[in-house]
Protein backbone atom coordinates (compact mmCIF):
# COMPACT_ATOMS: atom_id res chain seq x y z
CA UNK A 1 34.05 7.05 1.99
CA UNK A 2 33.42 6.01 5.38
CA UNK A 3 33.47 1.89 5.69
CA UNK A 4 30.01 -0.21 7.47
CA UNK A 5 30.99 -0.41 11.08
CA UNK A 6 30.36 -4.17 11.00
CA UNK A 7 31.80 -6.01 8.11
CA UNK A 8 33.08 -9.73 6.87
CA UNK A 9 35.75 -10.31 4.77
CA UNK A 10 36.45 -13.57 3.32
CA UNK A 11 35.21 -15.12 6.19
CA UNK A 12 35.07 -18.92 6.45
CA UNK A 13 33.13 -20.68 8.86
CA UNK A 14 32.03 -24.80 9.59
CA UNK A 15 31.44 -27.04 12.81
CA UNK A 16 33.95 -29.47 13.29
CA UNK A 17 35.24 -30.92 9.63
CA UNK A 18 31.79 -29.47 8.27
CA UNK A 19 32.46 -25.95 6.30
CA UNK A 20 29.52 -24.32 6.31
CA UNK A 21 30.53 -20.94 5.04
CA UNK A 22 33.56 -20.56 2.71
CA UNK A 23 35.09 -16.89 1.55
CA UNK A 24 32.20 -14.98 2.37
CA UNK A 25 32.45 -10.72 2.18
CA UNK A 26 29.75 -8.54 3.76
CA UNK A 27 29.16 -5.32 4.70
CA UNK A 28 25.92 -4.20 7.51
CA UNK A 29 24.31 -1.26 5.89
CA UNK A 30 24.56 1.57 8.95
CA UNK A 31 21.70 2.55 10.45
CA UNK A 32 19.33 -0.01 8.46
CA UNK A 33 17.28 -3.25 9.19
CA UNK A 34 19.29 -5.86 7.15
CA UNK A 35 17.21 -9.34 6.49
CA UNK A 36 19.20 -12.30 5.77
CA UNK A 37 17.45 -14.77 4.06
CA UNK A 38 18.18 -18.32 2.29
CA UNK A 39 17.11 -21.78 1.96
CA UNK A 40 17.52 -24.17 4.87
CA UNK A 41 21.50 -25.34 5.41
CA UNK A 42 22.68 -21.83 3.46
CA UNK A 43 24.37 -20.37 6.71
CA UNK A 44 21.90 -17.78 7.65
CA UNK A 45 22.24 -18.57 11.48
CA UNK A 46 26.07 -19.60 11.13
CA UNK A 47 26.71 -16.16 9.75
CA UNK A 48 24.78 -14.37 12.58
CA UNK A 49 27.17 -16.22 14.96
CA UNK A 50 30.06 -15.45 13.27
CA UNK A 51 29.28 -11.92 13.03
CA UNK A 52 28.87 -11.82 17.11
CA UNK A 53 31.92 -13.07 18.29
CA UNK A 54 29.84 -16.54 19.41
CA UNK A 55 31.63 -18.53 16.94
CA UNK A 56 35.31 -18.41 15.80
CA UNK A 57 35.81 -18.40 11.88
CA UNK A 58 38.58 -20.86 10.44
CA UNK A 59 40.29 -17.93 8.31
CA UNK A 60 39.09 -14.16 7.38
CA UNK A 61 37.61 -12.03 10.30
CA UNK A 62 34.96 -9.80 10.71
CA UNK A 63 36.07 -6.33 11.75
CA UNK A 64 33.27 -4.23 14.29
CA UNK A 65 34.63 -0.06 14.02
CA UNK A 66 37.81 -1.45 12.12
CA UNK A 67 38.95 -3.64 14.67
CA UNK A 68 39.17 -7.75 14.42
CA UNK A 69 36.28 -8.58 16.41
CA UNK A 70 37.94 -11.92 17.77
CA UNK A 71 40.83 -10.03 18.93
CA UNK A 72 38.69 -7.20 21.25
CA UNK A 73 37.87 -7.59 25.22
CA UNK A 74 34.45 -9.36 25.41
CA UNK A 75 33.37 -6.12 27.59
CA UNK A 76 34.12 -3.71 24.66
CA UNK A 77 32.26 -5.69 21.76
CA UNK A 78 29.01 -6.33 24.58
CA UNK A 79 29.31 -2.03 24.82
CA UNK A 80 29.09 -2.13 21.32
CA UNK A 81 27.25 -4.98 19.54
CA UNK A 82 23.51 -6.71 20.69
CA UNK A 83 23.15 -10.64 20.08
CA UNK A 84 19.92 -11.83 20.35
CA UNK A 85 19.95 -15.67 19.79
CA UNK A 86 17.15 -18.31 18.17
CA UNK A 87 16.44 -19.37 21.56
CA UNK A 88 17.84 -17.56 24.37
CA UNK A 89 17.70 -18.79 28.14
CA UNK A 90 17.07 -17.29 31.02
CA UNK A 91 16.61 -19.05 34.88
CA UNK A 92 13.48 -19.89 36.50
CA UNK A 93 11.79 -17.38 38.07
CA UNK A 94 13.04 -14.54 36.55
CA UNK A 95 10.63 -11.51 35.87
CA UNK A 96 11.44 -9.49 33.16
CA UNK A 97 12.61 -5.85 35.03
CA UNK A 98 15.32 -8.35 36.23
CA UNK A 99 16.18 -9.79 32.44
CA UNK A 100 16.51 -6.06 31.21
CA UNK A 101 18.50 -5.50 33.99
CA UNK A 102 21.42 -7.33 32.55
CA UNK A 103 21.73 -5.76 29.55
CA UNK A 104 23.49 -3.19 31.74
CA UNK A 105 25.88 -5.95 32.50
CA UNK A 106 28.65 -4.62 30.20
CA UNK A 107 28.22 -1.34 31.59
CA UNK A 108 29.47 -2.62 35.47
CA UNK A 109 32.83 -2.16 36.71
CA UNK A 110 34.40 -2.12 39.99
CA UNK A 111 34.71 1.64 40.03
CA UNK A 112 31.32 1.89 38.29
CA UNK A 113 27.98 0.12 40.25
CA UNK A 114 24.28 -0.04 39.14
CA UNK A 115 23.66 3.84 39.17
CA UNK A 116 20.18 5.98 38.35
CA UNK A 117 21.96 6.01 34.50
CA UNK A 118 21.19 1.88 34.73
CA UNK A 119 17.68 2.86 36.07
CA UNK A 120 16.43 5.02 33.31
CA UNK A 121 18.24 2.45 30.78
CA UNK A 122 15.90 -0.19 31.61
CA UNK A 123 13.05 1.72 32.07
CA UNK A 124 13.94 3.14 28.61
CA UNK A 125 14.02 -0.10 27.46
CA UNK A 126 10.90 -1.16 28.72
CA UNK A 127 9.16 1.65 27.33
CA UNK A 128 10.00 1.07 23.81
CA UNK A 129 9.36 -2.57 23.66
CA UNK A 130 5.94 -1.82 25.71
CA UNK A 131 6.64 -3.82 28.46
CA UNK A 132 6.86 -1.52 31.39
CA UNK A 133 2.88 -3.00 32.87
CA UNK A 134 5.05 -6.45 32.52
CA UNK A 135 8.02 -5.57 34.26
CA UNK A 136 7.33 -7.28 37.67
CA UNK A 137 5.73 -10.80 35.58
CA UNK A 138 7.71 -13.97 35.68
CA UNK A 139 9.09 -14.56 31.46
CA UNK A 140 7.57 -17.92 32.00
CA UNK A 141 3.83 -16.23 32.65
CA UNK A 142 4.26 -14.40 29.41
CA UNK A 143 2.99 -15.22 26.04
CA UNK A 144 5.54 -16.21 22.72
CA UNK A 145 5.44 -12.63 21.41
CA UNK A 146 5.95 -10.75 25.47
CA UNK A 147 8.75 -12.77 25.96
CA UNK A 148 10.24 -12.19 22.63
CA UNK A 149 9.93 -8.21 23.43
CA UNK A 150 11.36 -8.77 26.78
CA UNK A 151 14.49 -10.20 25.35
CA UNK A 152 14.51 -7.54 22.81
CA UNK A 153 14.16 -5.02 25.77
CA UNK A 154 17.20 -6.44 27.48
CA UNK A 155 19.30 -6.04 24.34
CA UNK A 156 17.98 -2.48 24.05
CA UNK A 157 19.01 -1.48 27.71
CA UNK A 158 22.25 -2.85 27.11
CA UNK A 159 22.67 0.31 24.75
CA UNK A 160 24.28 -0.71 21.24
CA UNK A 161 23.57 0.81 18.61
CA UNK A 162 24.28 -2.24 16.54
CA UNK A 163 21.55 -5.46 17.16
CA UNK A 164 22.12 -8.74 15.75
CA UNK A 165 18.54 -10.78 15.78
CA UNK A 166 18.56 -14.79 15.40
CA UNK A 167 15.17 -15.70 13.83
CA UNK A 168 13.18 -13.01 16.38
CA UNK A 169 9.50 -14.50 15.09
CA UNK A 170 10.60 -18.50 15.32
CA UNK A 171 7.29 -20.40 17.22
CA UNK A 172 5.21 -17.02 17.13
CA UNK A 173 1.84 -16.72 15.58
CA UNK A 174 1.33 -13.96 12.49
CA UNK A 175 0.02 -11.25 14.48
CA UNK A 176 3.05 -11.75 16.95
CA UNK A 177 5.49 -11.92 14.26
CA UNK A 178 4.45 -8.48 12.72
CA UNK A 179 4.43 -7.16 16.45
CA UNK A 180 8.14 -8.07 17.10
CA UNK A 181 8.98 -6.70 13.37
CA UNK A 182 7.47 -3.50 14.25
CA UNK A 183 9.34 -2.78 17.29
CA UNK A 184 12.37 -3.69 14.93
CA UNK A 185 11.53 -0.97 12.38
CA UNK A 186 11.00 1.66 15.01
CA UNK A 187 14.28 0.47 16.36
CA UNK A 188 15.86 2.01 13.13
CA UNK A 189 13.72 5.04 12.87
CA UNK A 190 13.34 6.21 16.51
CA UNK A 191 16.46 5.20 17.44
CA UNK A 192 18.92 5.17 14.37
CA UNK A 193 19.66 1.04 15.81
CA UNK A 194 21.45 -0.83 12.87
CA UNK A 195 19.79 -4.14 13.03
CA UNK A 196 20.87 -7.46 11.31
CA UNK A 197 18.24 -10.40 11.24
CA UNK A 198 17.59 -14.12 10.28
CA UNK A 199 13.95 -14.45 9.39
CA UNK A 200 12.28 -17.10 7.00
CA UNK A 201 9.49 -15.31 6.00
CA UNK A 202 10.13 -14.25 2.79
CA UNK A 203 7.60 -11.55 2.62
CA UNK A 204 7.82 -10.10 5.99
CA UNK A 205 11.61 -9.67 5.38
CA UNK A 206 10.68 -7.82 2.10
CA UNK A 207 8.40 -5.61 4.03
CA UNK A 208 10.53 -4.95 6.92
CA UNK A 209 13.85 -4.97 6.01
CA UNK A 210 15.62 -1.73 4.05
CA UNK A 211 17.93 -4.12 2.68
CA UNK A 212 18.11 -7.86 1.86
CA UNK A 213 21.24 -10.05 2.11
CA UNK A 214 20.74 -13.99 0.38
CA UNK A 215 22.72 -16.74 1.25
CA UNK A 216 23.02 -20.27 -0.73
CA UNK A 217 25.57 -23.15 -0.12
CA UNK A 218 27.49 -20.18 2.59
CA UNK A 219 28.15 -17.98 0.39
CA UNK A 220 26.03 -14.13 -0.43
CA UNK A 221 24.37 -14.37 -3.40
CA UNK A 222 22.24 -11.51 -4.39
CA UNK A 223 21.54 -8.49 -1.76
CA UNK A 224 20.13 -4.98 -2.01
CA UNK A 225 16.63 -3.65 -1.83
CA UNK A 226 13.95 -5.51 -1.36
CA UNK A 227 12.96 -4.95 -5.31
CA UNK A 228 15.68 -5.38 -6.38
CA UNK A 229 16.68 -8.61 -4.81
CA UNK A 230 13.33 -10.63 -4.83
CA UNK A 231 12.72 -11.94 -8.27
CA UNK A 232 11.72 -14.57 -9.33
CA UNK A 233 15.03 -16.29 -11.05
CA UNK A 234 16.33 -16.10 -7.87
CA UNK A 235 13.36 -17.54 -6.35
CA UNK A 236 13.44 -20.47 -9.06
CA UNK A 237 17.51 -20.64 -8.32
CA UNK A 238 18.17 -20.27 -4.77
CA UNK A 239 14.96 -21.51 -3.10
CA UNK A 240 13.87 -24.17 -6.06
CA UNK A 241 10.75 -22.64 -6.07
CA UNK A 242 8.27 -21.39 -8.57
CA UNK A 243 6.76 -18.39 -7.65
CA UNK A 244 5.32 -14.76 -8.68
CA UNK A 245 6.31 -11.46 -7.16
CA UNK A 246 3.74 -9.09 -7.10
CA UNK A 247 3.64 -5.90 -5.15
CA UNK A 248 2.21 -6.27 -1.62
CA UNK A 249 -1.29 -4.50 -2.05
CA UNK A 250 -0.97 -2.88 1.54
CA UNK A 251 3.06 -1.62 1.91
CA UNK A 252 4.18 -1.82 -1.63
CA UNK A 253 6.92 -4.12 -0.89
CA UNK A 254 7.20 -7.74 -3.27
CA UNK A 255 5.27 -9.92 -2.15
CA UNK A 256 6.20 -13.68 -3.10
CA UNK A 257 2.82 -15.85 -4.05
CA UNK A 258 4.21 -19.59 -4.92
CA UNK A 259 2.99 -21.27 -7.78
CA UNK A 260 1.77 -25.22 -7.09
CA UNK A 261 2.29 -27.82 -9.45
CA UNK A 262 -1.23 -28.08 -10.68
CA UNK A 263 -1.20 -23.84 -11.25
CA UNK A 264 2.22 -23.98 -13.02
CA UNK A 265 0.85 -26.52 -15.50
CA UNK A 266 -1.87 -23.98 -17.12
């Protein structure tokens, strides 16, 4: 049976004498949006990092096609693997055509220049993420959820097929937040994109995400469908928090309704 193309194994992780994750194993469904969730301080973004090569584990290693990820040319893994961070950075002025445009970075050699390929990458990109009538705006003219899409269109351009996404709806409103997790599911079915995320949300992970991955003290706890992984146990046991599941009355998917003190009682 063929193995995930990303994968940790017994991967331990910390900052400075903190661990922070300690033997963790896990394997990125292919072609799949993968949510992981968890309670503040469980690891969620530390294991994102981890995953893409931005932070060095203590022992273990996490293996992208097979291969030690730590131990591959920094131009290979960017041909190969998309990190998206909580907050990314980009210089003043910038519009986003030029953002998008480095996403092709990776793909620049000496013997190989910008070329029309480049062109119709980025213009590809733009296209997806709906952004093509914003291509010549400055990212600081644009609102929360158009710069989170023009980020997402430079990881697109820079043509992985695997996308790791930091917390993509952190400081947007609701309707933003579902329009950045709808570009990610059509990521997966247009474009066959494996995608890994960090999101908070309980319930738009459970509607969004094919599978679920939960993390508590750094280590995986529970992870599988949706269904099958959002119960309430777990709720009461990794999150400390009293809760129904019922099924989301529009997609299906569970839908976590917390229970307040006063409720509980009766």
């Amino acid at each position: 049976m063929k193995r995930p193309r990303l994968r940790a194994e017994s991967l331990h992780v910390g900052y400075g004498e903190t661990p922070v994750i300690e033997g963790l194993d896990l394997e990125v469904l292919d072609d799949a949006v993968t949510a992981v969730i968890g309670p503040n301080g469980s690891g969620k973004s530390t294991l994102l990092r981890a995953m893409g090569r931005l932070l060095a584990p203590r022992r273990g290693q996490v293996l992208l096609d097979g291969k030690r990820i730590d131990r591959m040319p920094t131009r290979e893994v960017a041909t190969l693997l998309g990190v998206l961070p909580q907050t990314p950075r980009a210089p003043d002025g910038l519009t986003v055509a030029e953002l998008v445009a480095h996403g092709r970075h990776p793909h620049q050699a000496w013997y190989r220049r910008w070329s029309t390929d480049d062109d119709e990458s980025v213009a590809a990109a733009l296209r997806m993420t709906g952004m093509t009538d914003l291509a010549g705006r400055v990212l600081d003219q644009l609102s929360g959820g158009q710069r989170q899409r023009a980020w997402i269109s430079m990881a697109l351009a820079q043509g992985t097929e695997l996308l790791l996404l930091d917390e993509p709806t952190t400081y947007l409103d609701l309707a933003h937040q579902v329009e950045v997790l709808e570009l990610v599911r059509r990521l997966r079915t247009d474009l066959g994109r494996t995608v890994v995320m960090v999101l908070h949300d309980l319930n738009l992970a459970a509607r969004y995400a094919d599978r679920m991955v939960v993390l508590g003290d750094g280590s995986v706890v529970a992870q599988g469908a949706p269904h099958e992984v959002l119960t309430e146990d777990l709720l009461r046991e990794v999150f400390d928090l009293e809760a129904r599941v019922i099924s989301d009355p529009v997609a299906g998917t569970p839908l976590v309704v917390p229970v307040s003190p006063r409720t509980r009682a009766h």
